[in-house]
Protein backbone atom coordinates (compact mmCIF):
# COMPACT_ATOMS: atom_id res chain seq x y z
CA UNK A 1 6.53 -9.23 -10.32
CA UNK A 2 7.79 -7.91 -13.70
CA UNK A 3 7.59 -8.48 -16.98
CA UNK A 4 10.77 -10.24 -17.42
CA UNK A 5 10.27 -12.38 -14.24
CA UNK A 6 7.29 -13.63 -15.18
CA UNK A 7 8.48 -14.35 -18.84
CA UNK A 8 11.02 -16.18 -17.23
CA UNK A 9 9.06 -18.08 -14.78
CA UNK A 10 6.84 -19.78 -17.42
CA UNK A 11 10.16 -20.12 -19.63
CA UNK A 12 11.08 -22.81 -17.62
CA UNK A 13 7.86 -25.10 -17.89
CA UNK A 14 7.14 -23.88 -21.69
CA UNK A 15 8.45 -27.92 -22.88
CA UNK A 16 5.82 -29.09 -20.83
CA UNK A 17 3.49 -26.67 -21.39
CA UNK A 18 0.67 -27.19 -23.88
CA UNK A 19 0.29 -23.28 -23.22
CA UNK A 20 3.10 -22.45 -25.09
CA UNK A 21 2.18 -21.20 -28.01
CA UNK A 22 -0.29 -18.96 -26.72
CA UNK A 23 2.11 -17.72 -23.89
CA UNK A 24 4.96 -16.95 -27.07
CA UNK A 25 1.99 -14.92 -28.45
CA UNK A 26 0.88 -12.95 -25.81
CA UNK A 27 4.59 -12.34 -24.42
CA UNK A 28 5.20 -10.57 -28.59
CA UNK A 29 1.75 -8.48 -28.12
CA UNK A 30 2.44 -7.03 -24.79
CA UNK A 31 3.92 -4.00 -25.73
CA UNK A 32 1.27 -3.23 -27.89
CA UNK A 33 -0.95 -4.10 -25.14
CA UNK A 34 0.71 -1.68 -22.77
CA UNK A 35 0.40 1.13 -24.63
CA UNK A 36 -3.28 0.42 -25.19
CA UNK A 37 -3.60 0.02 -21.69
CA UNK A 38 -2.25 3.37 -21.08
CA UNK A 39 -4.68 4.97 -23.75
CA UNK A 40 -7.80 3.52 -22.11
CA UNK A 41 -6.15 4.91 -18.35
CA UNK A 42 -5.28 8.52 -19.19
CA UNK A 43 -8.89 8.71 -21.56
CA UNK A 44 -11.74 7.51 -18.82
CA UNK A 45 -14.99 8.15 -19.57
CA UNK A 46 -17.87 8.15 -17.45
CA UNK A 47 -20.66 5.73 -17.62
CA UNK A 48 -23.24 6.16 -20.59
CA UNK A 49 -20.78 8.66 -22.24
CA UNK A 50 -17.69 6.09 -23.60
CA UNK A 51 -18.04 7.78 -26.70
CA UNK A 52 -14.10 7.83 -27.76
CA UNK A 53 -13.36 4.49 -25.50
CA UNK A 54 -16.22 2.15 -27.58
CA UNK A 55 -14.96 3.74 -31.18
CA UNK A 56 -11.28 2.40 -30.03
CA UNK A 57 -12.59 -0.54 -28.83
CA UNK A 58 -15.09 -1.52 -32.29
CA UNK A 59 -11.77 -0.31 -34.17
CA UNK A 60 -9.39 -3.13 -32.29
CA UNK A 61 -12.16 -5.36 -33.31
CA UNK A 62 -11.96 -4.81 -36.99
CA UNK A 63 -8.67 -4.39 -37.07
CA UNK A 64 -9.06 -8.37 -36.10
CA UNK A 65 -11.50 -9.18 -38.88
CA UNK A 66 -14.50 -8.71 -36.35
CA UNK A 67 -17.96 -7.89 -37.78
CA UNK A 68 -18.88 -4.99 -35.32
CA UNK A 69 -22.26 -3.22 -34.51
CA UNK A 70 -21.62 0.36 -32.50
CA UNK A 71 -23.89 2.24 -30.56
CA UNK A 72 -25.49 -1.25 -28.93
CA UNK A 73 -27.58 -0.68 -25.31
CA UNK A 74 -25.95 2.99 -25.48
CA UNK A 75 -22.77 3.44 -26.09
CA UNK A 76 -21.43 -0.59 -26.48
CA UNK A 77 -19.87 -2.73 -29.24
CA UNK A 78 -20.80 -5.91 -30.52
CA UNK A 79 -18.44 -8.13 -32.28
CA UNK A 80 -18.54 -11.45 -33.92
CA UNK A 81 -15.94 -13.43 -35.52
CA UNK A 82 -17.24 -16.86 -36.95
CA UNK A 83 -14.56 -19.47 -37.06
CA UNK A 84 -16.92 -22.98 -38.75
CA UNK A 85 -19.31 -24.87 -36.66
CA UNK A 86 -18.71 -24.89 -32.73
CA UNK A 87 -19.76 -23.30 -29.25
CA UNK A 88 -20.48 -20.19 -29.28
CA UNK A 89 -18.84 -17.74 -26.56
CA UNK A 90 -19.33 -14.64 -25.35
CA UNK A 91 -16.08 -11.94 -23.83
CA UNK A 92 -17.59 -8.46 -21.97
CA UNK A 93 -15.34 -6.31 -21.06
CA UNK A 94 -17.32 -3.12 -19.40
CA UNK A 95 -15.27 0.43 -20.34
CA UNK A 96 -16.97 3.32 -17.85
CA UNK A 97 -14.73 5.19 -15.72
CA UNK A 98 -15.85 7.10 -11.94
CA UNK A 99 -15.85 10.32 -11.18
CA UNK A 100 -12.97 10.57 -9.22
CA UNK A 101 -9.57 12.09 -9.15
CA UNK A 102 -6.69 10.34 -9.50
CA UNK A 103 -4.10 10.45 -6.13
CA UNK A 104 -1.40 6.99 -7.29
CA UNK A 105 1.64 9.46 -8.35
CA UNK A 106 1.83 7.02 -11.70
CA UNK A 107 3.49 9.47 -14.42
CA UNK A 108 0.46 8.31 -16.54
CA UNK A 109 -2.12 9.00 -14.27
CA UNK A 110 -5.34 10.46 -15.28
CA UNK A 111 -5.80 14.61 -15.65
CA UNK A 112 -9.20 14.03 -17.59
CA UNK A 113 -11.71 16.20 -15.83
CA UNK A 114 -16.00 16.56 -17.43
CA UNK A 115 -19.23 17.69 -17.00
CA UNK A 116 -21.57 15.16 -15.38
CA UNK A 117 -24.95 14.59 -15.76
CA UNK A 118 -25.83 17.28 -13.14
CA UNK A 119 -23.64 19.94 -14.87
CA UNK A 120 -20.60 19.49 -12.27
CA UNK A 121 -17.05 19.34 -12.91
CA UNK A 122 -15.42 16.45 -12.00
CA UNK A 123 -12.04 14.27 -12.42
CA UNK A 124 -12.43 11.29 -14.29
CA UNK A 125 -10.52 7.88 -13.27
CA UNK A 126 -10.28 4.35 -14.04
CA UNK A 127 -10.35 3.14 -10.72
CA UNK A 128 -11.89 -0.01 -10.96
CA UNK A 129 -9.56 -1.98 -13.65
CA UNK A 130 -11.89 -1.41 -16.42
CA UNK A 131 -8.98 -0.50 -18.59
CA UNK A 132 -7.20 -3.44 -17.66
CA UNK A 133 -10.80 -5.25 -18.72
CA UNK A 134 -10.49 -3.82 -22.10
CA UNK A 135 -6.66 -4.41 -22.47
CA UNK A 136 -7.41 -7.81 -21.44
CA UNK A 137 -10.58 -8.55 -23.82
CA UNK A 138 -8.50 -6.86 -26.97
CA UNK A 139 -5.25 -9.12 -25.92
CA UNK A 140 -7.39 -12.41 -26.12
CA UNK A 141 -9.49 -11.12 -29.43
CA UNK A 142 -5.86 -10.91 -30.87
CA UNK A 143 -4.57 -14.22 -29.58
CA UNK A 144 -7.63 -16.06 -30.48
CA UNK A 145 -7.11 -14.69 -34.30
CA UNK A 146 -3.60 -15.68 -34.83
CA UNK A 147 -4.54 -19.01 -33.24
CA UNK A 148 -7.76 -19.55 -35.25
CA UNK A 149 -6.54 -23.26 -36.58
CA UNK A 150 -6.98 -24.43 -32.87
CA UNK A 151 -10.61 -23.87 -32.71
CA UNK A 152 -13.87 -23.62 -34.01
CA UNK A 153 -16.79 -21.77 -33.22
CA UNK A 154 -18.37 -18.69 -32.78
CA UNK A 155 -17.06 -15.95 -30.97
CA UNK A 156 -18.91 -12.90 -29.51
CA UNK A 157 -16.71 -9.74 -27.77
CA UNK A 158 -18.32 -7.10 -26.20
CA UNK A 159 -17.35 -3.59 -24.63
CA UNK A 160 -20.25 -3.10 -22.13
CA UNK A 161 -20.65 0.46 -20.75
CA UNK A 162 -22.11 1.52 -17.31
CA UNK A 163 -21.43 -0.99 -15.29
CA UNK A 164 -20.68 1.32 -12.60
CA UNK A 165 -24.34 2.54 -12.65
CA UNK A 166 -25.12 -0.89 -12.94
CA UNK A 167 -27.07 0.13 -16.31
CA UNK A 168 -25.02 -1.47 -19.61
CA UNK A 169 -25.94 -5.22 -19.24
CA UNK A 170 -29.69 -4.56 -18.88
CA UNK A 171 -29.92 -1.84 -21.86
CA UNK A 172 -27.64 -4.21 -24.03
CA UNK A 173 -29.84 -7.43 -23.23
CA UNK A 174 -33.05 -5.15 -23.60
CA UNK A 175 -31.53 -3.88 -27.03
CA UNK A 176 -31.96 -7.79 -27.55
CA UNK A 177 -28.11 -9.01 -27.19
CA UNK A 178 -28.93 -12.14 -27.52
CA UNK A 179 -31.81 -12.24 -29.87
CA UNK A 180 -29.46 -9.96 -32.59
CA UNK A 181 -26.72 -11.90 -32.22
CA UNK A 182 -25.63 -15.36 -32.17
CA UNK A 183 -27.10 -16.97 -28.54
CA UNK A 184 -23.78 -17.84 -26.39
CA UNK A 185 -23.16 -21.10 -25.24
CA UNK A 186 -21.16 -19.79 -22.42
CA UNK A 187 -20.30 -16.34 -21.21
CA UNK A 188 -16.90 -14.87 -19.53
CA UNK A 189 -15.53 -11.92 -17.44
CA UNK A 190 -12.91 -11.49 -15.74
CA UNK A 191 -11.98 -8.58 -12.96
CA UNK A 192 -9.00 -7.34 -11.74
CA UNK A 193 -8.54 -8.06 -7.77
CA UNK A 194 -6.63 -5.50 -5.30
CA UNK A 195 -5.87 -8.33 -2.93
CA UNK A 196 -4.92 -10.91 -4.80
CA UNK A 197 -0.87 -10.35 -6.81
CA UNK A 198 -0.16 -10.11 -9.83
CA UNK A 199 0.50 -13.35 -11.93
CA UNK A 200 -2.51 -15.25 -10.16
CA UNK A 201 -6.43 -15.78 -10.74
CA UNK A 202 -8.94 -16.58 -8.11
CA UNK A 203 -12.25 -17.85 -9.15
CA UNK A 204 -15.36 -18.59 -6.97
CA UNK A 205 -18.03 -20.99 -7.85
CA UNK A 206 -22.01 -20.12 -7.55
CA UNK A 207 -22.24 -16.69 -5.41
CA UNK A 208 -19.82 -14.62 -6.15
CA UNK A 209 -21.07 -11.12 -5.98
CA UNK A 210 -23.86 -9.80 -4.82
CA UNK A 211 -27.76 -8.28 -5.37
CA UNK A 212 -26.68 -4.06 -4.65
CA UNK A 213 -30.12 -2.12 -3.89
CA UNK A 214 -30.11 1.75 -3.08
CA UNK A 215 -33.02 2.80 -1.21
CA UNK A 216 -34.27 6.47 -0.27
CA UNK A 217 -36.62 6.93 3.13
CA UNK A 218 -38.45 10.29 3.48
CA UNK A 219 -39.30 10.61 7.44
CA UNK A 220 -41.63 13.12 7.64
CA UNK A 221 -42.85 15.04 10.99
CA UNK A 222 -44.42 18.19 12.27
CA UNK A 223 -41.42 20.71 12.74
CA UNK A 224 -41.35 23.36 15.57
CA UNK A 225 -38.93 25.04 18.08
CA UNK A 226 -36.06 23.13 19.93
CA UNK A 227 -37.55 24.35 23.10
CA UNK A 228 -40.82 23.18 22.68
CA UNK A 229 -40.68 19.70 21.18
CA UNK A 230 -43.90 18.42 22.60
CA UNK A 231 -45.44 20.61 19.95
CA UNK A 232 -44.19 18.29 17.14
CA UNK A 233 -43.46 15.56 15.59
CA UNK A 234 -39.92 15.16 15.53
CA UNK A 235 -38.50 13.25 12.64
CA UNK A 236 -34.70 12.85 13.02
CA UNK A 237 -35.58 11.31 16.85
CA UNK A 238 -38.30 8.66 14.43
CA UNK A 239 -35.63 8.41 11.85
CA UNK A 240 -32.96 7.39 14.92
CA UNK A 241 -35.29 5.28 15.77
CA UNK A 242 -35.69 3.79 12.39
CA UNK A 243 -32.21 3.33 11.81
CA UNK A 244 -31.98 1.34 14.86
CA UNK A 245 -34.38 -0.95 14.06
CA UNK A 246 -33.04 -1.59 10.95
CA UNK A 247 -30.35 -3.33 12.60
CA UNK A 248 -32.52 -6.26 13.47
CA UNK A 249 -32.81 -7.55 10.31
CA UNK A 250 -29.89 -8.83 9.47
CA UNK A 251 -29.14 -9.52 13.10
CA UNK A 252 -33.00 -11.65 13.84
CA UNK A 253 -34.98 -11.76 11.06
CA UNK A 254 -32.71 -13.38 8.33
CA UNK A 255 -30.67 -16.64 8.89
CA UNK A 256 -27.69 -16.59 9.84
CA UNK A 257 -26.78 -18.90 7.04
CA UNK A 258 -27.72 -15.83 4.31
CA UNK A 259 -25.39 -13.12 3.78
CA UNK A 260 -27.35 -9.98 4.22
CA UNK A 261 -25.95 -6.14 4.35
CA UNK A 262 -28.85 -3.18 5.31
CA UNK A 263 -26.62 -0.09 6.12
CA UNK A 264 -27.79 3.48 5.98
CA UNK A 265 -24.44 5.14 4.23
CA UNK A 266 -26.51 9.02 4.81
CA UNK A 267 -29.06 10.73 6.71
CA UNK A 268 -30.12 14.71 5.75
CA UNK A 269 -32.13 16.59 7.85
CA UNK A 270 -32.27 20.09 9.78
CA UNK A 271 -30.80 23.39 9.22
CA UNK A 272 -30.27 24.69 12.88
CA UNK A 273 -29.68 22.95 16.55
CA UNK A 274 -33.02 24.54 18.10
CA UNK A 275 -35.11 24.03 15.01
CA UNK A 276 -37.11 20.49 14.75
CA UNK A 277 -37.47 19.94 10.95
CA UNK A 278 -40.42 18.99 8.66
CA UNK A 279 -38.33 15.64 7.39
CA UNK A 280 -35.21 13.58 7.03
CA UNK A 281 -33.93 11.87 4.25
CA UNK A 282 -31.43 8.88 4.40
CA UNK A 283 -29.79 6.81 1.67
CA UNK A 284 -29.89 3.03 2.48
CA UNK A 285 -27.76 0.33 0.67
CA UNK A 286 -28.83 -3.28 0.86
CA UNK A 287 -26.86 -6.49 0.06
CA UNK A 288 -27.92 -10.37 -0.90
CA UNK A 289 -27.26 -13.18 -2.70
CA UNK A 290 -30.78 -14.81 -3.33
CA UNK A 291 -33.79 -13.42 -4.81
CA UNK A 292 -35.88 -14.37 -1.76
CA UNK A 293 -33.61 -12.29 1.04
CA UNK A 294 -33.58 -9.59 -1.54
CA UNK A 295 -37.28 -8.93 -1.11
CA UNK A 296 -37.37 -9.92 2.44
CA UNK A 297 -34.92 -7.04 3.51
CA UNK A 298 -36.65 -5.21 1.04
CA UNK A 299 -39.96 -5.98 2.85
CA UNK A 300 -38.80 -5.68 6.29
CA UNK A 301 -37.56 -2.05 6.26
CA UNK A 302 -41.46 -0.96 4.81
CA UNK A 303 -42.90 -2.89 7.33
CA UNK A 304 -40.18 -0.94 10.36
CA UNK A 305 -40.83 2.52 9.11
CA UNK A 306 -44.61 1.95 8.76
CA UNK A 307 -44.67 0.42 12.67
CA UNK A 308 -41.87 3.44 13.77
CA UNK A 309 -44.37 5.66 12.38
CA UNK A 310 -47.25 4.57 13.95
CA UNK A 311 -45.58 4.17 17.35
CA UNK A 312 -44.26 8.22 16.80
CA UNK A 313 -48.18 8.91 15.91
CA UNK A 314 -47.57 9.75 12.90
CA UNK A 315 -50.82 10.37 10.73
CA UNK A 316 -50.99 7.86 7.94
CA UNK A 317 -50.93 10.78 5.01
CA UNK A 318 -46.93 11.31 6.51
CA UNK A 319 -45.99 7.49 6.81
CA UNK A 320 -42.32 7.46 5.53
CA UNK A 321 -41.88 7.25 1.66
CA UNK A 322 -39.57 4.74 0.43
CA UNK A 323 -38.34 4.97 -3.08
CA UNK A 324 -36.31 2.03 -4.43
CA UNK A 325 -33.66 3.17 -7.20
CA UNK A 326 -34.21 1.80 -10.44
CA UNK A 327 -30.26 0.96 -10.58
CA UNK A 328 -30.38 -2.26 -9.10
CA UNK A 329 -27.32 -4.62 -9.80
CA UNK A 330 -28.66 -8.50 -9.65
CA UNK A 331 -26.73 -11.22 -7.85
CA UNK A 332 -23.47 -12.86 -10.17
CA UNK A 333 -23.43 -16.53 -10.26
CA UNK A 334 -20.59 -18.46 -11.46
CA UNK A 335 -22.03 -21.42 -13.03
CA UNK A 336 -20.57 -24.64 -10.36
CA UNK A 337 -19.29 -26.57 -13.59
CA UNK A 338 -17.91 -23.96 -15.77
CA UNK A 339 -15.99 -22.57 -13.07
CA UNK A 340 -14.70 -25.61 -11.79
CA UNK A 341 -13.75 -26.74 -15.47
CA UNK A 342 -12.25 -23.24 -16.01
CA UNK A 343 -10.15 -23.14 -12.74
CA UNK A 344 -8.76 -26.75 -13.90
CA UNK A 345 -7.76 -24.77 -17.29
CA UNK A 346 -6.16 -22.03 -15.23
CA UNK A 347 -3.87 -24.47 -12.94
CA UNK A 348 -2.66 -25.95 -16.44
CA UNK A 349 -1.96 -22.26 -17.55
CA UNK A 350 -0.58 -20.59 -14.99
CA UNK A 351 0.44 -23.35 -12.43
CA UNK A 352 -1.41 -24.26 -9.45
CA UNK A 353 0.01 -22.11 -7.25
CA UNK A 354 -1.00 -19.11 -9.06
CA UNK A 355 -4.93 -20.34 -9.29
CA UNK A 356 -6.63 -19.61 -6.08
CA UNK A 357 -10.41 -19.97 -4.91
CA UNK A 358 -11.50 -16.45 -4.03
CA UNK A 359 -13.99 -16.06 -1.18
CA UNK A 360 -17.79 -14.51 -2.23
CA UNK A 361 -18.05 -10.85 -2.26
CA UNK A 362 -21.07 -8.28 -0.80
CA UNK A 363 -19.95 -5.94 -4.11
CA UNK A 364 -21.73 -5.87 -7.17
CA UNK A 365 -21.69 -6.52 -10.42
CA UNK A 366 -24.14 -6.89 -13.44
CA UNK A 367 -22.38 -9.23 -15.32
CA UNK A 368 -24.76 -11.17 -13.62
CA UNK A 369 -27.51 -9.94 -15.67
CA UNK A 370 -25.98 -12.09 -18.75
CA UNK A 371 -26.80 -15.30 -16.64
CA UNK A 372 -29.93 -14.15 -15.92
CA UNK A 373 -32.23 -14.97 -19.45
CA UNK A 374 -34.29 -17.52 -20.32
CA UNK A 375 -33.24 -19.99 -20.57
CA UNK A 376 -29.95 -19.01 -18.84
CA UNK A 377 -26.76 -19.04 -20.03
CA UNK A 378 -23.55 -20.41 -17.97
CA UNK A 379 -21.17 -17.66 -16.89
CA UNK A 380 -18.38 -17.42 -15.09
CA UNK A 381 -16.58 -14.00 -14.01
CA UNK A 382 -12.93 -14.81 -12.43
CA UNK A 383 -10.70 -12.60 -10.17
CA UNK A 384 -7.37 -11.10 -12.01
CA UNK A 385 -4.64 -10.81 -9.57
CA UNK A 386 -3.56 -7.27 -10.16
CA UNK A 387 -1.13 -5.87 -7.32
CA UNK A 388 2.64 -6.11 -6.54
CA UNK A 389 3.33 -9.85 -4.44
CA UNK A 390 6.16 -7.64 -2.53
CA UNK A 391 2.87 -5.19 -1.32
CA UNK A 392 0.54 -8.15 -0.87
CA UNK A 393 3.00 -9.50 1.71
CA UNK A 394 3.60 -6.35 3.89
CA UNK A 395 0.10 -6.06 3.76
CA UNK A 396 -0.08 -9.43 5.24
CA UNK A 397 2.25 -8.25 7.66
CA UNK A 398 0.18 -5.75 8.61
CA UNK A 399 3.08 -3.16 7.17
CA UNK A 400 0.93 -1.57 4.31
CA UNK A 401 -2.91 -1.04 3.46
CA UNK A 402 -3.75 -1.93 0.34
CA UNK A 403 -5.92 0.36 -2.19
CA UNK A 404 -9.33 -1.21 -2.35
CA UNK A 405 -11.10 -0.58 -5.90
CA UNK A 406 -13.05 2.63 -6.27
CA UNK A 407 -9.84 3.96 -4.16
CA UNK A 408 -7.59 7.26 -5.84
CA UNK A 409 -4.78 5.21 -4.89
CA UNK A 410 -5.84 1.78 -7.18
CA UNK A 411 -3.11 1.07 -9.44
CA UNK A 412 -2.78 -2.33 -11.18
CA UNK A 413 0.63 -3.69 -11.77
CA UNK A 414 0.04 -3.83 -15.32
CA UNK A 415 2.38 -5.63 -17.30
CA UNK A 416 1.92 -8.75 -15.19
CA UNK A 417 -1.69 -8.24 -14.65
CA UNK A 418 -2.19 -7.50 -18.26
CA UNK A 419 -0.11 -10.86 -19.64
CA UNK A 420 -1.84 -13.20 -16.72
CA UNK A 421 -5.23 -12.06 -18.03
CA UNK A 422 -4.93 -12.54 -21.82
CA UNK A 423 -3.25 -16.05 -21.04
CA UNK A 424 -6.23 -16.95 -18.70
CA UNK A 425 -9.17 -15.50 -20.62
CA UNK A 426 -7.67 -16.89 -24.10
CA UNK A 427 -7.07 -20.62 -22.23
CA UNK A 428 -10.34 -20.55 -21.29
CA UNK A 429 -12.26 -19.74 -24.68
CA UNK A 430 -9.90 -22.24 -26.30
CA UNK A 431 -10.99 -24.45 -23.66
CA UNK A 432 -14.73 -23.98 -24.82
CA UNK A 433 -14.13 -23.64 -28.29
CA UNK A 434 -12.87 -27.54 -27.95
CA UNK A 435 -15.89 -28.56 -26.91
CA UNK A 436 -17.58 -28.19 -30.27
């Protein structure tokens, strides 16, 4: 849908529409929107190093009368704007790019290329919607300012980095986030969807995303000739066995009822076909929603490559090694009563047909982290509809695949996506802001 359709499709309710004001401003901002939107997509950065993308960002913010702190949990930006007495609410928007190189044929698509932290060249790419985040979050700062005589309160914005190494939240919280600042009464993110179109929001109450674990296993063994394997140990047959029994967890030993995800995504070992090596490394991902299957699954694949291991006769000294990354990306729940209130405020926005419920995801996210203190802090993180309804229905024709995000080929539809978000993430702080 473009811009002029969509101006035109909320031009019809506007005299009903207590959303009209807002919708006037946002609808006058979008071109300045659009061009930031294509500064933040041809400058990615990569996470832990949005050195130019946070000084833009803090410089939006003061532009808006924002007090701003820089260099917050790394490379993030803290604003505050008090407005008198009233709730106070926080807006992240995260900024970090991927390493990846972008394949959508857009005449604005990314030609950044770095260095990353091992030294290697690689192309840089927004291709999760993070510049759509930060379009989004600057659109509704703006709105919110030239609307300041409908609401009072307290509002904080911030540009989060890392999210993609699921690092930002945690070092901004640890930084003390919400001991430095004023405590929110509520917290909000939004992210862009590449199933749902353009013009709609989906939102999902309690689990929405999931806990993300990586996990390396070391199978060690006693390496000889191909011809002679009696001699030794082998470790890639005790890591195939390993990976099989792996499967059993999700399958027998957690409920049904639980979503749970163990998959090994790589496994490393060898150099020739009649050479058994010394070890095998593989790269494990696990997925959950509660705390409790978390550590179960986490539990359960110790306890398999300790009893493989034993079975192989392997001495104890060589029992697998486990190492569990430090990079672990907590569970997002949408507070139940926010969200619902929130999707109510979205159906008066937008229209109910353009507010859908969105299914739970096995993806991760650490917004999640923000709901996560004590005592906690309702959030609520809601799906932005961000693709073409014309693709969305030959995909449901089974004509077209669509980009998934983290794809070379994701590419928002960005005026729509862009004016849907500011209208929904502004509607919803004024929303909150009412309440004080």
């Amino acid at each position: 849908m473009g811009l002029f359709v969509l101006a035109s499709c909320w031009a019809v309710i506007a005299q009903s529409d207590p959303y009209k004001v807002l919708k006037t401003e946002v609808g006058q901002d979008l071109p300045y929107l659009q061009d930031l939107y294509l500064h933040y997509h041809t400058h990615p950065e990569l996470s832990f190093h949005e050195l130019e993308t946070a000084k833009r960002m803090a410089q939006e913010l003061r532009k808006q009368g924002f007090e701003v702190t820089e260099d917050f949990g790394g490379t993030g930006v803290v604003g505050v704007l008090k407005n008198g007495e009233g709730p106070t609410i926080l807006v992240r928007a995260d900024m970090d790019a991927l390493p990846i190189k972008e394949e959508t044929g857009k005449p604005y698509a990314s030609t950044v290329t770095t260095a990353d932290e091992d030294g290697n060249t690689v192309n840089v790419m927004h291709a999760c919607g993070h510049d759509i985040h930060m379009t989004v979050w600057t659109g509704a700062a703006r709105a919110l300012v030239k609307l300041k005589d409908k609401w009072k309160g307290t509002l904080v914005f911030i540009g989060q980095p890392a999210e993609e190494r699921s690092g930002g939240a945690k070092a901004m919280l640890k930084d003390g986030l919400y001991e430095k600042f004023p405590r929110p009464d509520y917290a909000l993110g939004l992210h862009v969807s590449p199933t749902i179109a353009a013009g709609k929001v989906g939102y999902c109450p309690e689990y929405s995303m999931a806990n993300v674990d990586m996990l390396d296993i070391t199978v060690f063994g006693e390496g000889g000739h191909g011809a002679y394997p009696h001699t030794t140990k082998d470790p890639i047959v005790l890591s195939a066995r390993i990976i099989m029994a792996l499967q059993t967890i999700v399958s027998r030993e957690i409920s049904p009822l639980e979503p749970a995800v163990v998959t090994v995504g790589a496994i490393h070992g060898g150099t020739k076909g009649n050479v058994i090596p010394n070890e095998v490394k593989m790269e494990l991902t696990m997925r959950s929603y509660s705390d409790e299957v978390r550590q179960a699954i986490i539990d359960k694949i110790a306890r398999i490559c300790k009893a493989e291991a034993m079975a192989a006769d392997i001495p104890e000294d060589k029992f697998p090694r486990l190492d569990l990354r430090k990079e672990f990306t907590p569970s997002l729940y949408n507070d139940p009563q926010l969200t619902q209130e929130l999707a109510s405020v979205f159906k008066e926005a937008l229209g109910e047909d353009n507010v859908m419920e969105a299914a739970p995801v096995m993806a991760g996210e650490d917004f999640g982290r923000f709901g996560r203190t004590d005592p906690k802090v309702p959030i609520c993180l809601f799906w932005l509809g961000a693709v073409e309804p014309e693709k969305i229905e030959a995909a449901e024709k089974g004509a077209l695949n669509l980009p998934s995000l983290h794809s070379s080929k994701f590419a928002p539809d960005p005026e729509p996506t862009i004016q849907t978000g500011v209208v929904s993430m502004t509607a919803a702080i004024l929303s909150l802001l009412k309440k004080g």
